[in-house]
PDB file of N, CA and C in Angstrom:
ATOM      1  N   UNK A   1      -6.071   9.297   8.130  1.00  0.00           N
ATOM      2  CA  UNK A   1      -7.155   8.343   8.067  1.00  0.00           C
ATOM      3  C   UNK A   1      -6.708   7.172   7.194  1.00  0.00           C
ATOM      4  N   UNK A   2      -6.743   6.068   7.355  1.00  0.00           N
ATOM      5  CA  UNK A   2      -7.011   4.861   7.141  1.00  0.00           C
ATOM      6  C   UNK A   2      -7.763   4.378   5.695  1.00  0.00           C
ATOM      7  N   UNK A   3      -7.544   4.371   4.459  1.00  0.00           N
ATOM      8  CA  UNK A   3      -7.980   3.394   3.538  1.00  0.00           C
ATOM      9  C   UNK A   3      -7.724   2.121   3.413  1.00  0.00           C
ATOM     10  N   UNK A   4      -8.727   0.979   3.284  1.00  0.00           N
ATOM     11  CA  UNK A   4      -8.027   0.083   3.670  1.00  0.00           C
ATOM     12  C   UNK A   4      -8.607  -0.615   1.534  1.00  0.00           C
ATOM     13  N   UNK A   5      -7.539  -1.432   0.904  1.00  0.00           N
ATOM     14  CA  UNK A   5      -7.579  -2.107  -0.292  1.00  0.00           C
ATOM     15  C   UNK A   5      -7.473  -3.439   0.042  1.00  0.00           C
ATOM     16  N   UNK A   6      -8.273  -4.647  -0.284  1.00  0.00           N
ATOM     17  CA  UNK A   6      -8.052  -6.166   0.043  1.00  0.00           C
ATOM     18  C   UNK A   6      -7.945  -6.476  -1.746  1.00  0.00           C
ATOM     19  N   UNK A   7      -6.586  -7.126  -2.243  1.00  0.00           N
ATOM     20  CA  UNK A   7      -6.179  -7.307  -3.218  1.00  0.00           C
ATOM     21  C   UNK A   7      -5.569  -8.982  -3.676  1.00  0.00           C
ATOM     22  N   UNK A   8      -6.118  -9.180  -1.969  1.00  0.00           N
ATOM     23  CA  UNK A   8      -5.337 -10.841  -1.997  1.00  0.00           C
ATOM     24  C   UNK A   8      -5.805 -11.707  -2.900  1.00  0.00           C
ATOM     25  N   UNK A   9      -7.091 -11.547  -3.188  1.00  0.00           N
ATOM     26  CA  UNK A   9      -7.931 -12.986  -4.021  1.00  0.00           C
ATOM     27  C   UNK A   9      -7.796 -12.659  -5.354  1.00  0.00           C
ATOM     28  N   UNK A  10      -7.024 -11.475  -6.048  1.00  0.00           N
ATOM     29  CA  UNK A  10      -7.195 -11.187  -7.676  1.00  0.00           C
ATOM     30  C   UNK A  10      -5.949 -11.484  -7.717  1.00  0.00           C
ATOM     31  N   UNK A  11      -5.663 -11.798  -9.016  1.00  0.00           N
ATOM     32  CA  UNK A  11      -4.488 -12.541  -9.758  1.00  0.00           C
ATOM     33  C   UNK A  11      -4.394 -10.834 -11.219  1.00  0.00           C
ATOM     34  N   UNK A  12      -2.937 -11.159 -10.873  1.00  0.00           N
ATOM     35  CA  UNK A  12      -2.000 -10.192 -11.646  1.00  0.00           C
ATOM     36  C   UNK A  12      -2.168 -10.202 -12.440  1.00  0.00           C
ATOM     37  N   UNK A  13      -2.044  -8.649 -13.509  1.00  0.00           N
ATOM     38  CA  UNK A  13      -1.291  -7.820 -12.723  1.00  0.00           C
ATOM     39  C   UNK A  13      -2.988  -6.944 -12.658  1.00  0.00           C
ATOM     40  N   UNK A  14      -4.232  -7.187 -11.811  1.00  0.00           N
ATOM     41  CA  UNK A  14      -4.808  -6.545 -11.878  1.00  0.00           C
ATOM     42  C   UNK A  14      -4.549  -5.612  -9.896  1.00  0.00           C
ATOM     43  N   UNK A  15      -4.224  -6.355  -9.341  1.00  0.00           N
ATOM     44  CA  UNK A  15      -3.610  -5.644  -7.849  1.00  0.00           C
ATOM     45  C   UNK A  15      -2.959  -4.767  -8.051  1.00  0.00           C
ATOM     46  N   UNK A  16      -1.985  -4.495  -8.749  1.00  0.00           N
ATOM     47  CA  UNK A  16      -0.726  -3.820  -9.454  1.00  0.00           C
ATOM     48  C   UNK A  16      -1.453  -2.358 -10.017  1.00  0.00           C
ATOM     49  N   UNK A  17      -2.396  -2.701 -10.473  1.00  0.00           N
ATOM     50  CA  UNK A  17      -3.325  -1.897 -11.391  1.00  0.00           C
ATOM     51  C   UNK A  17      -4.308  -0.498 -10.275  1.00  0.00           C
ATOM     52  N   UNK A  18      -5.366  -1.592  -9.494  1.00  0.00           N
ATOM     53  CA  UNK A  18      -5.940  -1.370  -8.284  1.00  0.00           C
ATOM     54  C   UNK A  18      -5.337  -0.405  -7.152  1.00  0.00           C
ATOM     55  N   UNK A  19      -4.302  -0.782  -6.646  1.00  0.00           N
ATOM     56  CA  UNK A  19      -3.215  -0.436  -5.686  1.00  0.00           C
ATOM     57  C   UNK A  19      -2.617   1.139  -6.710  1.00  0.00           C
ATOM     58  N   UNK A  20      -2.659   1.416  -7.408  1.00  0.00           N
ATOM     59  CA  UNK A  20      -1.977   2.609  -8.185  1.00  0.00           C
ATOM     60  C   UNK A  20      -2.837   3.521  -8.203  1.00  0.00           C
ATOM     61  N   UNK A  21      -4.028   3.120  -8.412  1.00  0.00           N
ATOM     62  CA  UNK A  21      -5.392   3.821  -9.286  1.00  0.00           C
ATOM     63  C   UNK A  21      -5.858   4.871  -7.726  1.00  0.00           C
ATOM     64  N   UNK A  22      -5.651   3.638  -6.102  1.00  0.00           N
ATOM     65  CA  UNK A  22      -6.186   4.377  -4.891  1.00  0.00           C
ATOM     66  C   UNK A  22      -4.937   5.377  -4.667  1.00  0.00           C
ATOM     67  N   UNK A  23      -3.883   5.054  -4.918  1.00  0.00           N
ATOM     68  CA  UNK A  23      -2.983   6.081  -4.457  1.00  0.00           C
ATOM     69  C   UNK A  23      -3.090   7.194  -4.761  1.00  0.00           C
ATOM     70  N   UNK A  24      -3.097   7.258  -5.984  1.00  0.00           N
ATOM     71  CA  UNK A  24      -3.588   8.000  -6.674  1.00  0.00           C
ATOM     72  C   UNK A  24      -4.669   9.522  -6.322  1.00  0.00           C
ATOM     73  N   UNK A  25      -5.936   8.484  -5.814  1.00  0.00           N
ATOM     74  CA  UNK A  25      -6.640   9.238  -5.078  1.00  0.00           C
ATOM     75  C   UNK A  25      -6.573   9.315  -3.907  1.00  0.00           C
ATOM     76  N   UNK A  26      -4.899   9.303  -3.102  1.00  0.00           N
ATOM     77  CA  UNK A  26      -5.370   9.328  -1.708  1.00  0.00           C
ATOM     78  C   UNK A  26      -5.187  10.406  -1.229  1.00  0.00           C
ATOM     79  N   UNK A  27      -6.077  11.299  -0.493  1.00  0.00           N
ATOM     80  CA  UNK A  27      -6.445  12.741  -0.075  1.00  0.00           C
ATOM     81  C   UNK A  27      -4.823  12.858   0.980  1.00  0.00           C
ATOM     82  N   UNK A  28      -4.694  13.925   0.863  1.00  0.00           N
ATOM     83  CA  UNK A  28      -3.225  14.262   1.739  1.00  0.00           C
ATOM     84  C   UNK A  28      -3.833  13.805   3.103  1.00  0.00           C
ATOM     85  N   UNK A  29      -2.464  13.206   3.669  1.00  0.00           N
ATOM     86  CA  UNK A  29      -2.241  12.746   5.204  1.00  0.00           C
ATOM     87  C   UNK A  29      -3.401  11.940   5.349  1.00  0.00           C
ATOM     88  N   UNK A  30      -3.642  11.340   4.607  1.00  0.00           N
ATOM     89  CA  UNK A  30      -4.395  10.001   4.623  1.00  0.00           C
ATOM     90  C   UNK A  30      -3.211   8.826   4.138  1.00  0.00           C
ATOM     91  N   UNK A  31      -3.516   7.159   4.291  1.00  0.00           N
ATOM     92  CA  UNK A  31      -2.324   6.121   3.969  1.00  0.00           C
ATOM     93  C   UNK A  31      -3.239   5.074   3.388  1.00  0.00           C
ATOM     94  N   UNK A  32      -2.742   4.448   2.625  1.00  0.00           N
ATOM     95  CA  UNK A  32      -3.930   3.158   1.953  1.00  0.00           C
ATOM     96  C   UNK A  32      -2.865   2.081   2.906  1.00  0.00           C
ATOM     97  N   UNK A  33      -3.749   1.116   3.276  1.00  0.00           N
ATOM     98  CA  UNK A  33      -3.559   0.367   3.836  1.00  0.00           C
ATOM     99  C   UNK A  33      -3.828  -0.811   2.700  1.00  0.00           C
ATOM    100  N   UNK A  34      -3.232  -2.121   2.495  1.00  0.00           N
ATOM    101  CA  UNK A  34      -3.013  -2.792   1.136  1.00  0.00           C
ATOM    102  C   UNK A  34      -2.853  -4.136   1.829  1.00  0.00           C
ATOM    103  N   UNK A  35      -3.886  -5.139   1.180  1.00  0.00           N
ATOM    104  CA  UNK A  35      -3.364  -6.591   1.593  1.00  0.00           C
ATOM    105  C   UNK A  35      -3.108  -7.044   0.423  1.00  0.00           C
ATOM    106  N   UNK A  36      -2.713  -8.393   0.055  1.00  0.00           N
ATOM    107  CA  UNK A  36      -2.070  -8.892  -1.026  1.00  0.00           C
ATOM    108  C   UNK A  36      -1.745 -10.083  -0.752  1.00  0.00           C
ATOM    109  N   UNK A  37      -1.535 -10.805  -1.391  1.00  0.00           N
ATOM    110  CA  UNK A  37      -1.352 -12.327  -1.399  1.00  0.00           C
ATOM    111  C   UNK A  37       0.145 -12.333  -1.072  1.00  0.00           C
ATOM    112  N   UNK A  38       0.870 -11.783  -1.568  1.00  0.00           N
ATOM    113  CA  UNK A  38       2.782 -11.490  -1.421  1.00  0.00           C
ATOM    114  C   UNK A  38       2.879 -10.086  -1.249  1.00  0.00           C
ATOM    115  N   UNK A  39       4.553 -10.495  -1.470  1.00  0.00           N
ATOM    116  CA  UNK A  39       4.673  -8.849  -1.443  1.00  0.00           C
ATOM    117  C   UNK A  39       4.896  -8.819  -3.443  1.00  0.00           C
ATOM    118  N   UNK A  40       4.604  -7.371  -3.342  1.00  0.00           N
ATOM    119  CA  UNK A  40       4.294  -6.689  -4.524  1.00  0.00           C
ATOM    120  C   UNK A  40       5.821  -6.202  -5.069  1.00  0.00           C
ATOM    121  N   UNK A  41       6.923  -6.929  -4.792  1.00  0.00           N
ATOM    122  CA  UNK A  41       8.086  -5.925  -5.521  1.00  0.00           C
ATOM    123  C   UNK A  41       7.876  -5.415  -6.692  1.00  0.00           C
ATOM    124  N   UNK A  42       7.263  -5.262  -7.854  1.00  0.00           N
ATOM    125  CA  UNK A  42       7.227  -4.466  -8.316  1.00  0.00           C
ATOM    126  C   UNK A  42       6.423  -3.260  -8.347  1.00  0.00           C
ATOM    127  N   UNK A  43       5.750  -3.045  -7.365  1.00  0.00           N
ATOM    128  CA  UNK A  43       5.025  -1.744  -7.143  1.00  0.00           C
ATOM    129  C   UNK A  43       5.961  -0.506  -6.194  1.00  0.00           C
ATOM    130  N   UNK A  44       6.926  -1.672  -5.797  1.00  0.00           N
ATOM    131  CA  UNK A  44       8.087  -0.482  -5.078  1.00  0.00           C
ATOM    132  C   UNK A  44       8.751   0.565  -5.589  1.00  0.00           C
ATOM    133  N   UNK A  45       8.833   0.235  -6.544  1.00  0.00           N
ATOM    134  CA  UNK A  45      10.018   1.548  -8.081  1.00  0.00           C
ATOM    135  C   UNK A  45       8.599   2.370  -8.033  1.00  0.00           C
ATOM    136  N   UNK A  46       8.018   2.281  -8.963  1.00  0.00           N
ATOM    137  CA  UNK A  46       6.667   3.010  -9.029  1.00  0.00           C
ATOM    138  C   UNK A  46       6.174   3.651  -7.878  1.00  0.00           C
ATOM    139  N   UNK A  47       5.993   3.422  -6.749  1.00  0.00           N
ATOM    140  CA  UNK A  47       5.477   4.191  -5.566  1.00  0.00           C
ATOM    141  C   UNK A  47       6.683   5.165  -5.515  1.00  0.00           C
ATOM    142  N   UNK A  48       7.667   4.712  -5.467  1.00  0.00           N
ATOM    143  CA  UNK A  48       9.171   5.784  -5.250  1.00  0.00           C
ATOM    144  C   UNK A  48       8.986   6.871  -6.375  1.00  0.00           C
ATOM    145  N   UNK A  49       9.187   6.459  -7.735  1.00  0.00           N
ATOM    146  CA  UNK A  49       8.732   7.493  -8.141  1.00  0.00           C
ATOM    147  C   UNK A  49       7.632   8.382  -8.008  1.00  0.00           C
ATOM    148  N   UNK A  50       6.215   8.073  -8.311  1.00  0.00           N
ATOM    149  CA  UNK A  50       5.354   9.011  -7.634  1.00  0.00           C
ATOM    150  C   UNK A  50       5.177   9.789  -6.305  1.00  0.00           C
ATOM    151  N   UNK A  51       6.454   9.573  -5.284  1.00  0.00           N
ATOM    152  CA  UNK A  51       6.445  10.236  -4.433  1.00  0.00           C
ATOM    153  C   UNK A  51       5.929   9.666  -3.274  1.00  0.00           C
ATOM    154  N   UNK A  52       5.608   8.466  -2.858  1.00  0.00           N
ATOM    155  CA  UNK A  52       5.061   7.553  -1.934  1.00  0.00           C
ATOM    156  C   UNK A  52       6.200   6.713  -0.981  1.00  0.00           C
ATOM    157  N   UNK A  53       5.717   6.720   0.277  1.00  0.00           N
ATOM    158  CA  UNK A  53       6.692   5.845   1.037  1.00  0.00           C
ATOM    159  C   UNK A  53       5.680   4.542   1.631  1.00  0.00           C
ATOM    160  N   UNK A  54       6.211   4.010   1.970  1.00  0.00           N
ATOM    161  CA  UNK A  54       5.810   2.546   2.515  1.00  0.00           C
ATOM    162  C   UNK A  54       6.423   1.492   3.676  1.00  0.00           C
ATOM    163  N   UNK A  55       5.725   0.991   4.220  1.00  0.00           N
ATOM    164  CA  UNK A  55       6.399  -0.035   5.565  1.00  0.00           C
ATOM    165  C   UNK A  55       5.054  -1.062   4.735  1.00  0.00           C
ATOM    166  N   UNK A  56       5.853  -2.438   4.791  1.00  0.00           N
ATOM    167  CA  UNK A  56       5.516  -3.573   4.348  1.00  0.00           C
ATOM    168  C   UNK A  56       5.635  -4.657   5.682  1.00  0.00           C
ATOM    169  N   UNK A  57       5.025  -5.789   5.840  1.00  0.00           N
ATOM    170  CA  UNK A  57       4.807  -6.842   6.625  1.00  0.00           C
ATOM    171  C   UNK A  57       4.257  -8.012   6.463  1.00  0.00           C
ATOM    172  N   UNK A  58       4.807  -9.675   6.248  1.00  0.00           N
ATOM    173  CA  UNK A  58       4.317 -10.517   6.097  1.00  0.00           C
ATOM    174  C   UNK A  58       3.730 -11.180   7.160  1.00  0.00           C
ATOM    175  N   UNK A  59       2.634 -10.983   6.965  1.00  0.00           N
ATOM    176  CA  UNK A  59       0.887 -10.935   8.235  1.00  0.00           C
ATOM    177  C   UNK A  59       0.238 -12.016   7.440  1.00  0.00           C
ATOM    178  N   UNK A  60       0.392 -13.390   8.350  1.00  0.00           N
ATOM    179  CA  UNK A  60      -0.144 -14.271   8.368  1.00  0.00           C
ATOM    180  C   UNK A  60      -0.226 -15.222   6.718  1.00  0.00           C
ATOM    181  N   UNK A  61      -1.048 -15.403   6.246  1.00  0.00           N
ATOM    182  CA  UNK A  61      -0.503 -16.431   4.649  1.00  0.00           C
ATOM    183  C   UNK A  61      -0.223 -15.035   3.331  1.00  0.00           C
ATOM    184  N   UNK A  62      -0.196 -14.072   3.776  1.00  0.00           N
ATOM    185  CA  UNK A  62      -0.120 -12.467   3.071  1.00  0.00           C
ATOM    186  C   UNK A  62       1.221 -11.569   2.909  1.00  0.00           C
ATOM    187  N   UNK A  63       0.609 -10.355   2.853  1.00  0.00           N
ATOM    188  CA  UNK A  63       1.439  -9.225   2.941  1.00  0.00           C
ATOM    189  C   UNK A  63       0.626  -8.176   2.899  1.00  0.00           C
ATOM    190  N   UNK A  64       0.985  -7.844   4.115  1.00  0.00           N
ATOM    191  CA  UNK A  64       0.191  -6.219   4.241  1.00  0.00           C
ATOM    192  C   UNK A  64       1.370  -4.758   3.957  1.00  0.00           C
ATOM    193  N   UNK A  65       0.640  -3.629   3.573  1.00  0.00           N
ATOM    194  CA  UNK A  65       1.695  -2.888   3.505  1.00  0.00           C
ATOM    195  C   UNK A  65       0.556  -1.526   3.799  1.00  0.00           C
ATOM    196  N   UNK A  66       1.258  -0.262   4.565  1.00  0.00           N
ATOM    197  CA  UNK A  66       1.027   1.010   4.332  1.00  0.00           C
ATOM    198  C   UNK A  66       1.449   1.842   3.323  1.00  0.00           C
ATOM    199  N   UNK A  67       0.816   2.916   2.911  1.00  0.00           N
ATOM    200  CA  UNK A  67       1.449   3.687   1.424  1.00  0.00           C
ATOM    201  C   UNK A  67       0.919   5.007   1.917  1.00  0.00           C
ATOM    202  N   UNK A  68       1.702   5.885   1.834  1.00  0.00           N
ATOM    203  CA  UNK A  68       1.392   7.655   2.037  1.00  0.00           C
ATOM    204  C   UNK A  68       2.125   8.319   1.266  1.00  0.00           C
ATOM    205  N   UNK A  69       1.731   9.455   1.388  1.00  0.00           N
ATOM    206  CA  UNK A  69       2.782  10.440   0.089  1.00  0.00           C
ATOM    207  C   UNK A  69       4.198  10.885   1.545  1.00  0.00           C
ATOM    208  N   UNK A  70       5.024  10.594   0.528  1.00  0.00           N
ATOM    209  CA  UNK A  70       6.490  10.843   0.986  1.00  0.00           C
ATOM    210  C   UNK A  70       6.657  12.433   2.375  1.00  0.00           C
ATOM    211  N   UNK A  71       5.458  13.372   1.748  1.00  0.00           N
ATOM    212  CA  UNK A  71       6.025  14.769   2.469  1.00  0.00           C
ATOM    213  C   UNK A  71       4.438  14.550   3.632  1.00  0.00           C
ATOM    214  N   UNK A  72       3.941  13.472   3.556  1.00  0.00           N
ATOM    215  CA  UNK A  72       2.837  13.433   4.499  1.00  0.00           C
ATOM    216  C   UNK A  72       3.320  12.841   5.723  1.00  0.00           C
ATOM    217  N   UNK A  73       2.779  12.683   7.101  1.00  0.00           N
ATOM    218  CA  UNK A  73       3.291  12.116   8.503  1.00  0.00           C
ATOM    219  C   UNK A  73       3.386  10.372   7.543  1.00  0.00           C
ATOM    220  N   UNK A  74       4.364   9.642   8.448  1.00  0.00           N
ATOM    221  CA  UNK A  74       4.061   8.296   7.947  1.00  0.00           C
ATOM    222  C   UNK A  74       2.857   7.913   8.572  1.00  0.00           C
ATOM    223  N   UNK A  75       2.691   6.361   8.139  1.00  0.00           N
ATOM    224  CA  UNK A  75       1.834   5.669   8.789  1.00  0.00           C
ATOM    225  C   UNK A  75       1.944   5.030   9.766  1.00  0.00           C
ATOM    226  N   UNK A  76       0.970   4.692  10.534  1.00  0.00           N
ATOM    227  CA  UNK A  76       1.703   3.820  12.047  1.00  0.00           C
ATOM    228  C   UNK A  76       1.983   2.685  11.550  1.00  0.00           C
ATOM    229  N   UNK A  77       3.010   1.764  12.296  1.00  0.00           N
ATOM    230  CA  UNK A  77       3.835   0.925  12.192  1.00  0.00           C
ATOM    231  C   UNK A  77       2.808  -0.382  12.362  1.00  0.00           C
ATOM    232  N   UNK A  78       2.864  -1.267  12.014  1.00  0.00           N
ATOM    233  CA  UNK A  78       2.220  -2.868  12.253  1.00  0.00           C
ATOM    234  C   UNK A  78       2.621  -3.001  13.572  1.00  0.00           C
ATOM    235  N   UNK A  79       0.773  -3.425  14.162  1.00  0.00           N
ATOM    236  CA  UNK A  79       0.672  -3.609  15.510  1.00  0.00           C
ATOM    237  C   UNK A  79       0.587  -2.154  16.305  1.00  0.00           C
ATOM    238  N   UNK A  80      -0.170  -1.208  15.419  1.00  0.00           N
ATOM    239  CA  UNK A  80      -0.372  -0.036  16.054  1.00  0.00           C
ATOM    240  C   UNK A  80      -1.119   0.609  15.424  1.00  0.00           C
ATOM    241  N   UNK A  81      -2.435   0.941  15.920  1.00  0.00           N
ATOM    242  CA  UNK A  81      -3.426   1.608  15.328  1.00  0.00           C
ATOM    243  C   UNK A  81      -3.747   3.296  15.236  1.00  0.00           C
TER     244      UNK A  81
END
């Protein structure tokens, strides 16, 4: 299932913050789905460590990205629901 986080309109590092806090709670084989103004390189080390994988995409003036736990199915790919 599908969480979806809209993080584009807050200014750093409170996205950074936000984006950690849902992972956090995301129920197994579920994926947060994440928009953002850019991409987030520094939330990449951090997801790796906690055990999270990710597919990222620059979608329109943004960046969208999927996030799931590493031993869960991935997420579908951009442009696939």
């Amino acid at each position: 299932m599908e969480h979806f986080v809209d993080v584009s309109q807050l200014q750093p590092p409170a996205p950074l913050g936000i984006v950690l806090d849902r992972v956090r709670q995301l129920p197994r084989g579920d994926y947060l789905h994440i928009r953002h103004s850019r991409e987030p390189f520094p939330l990449y080390a951090m997801l790796a460590d906690m055990g999270f994988a990710w597919i990222g995409a620059h979608r329109g003036d943004g960046f969208e990205m999927r996030v799931w736990r590493r031993d869960d199915e991935p997420a579908p790919p951009f442009g696939v629901n």
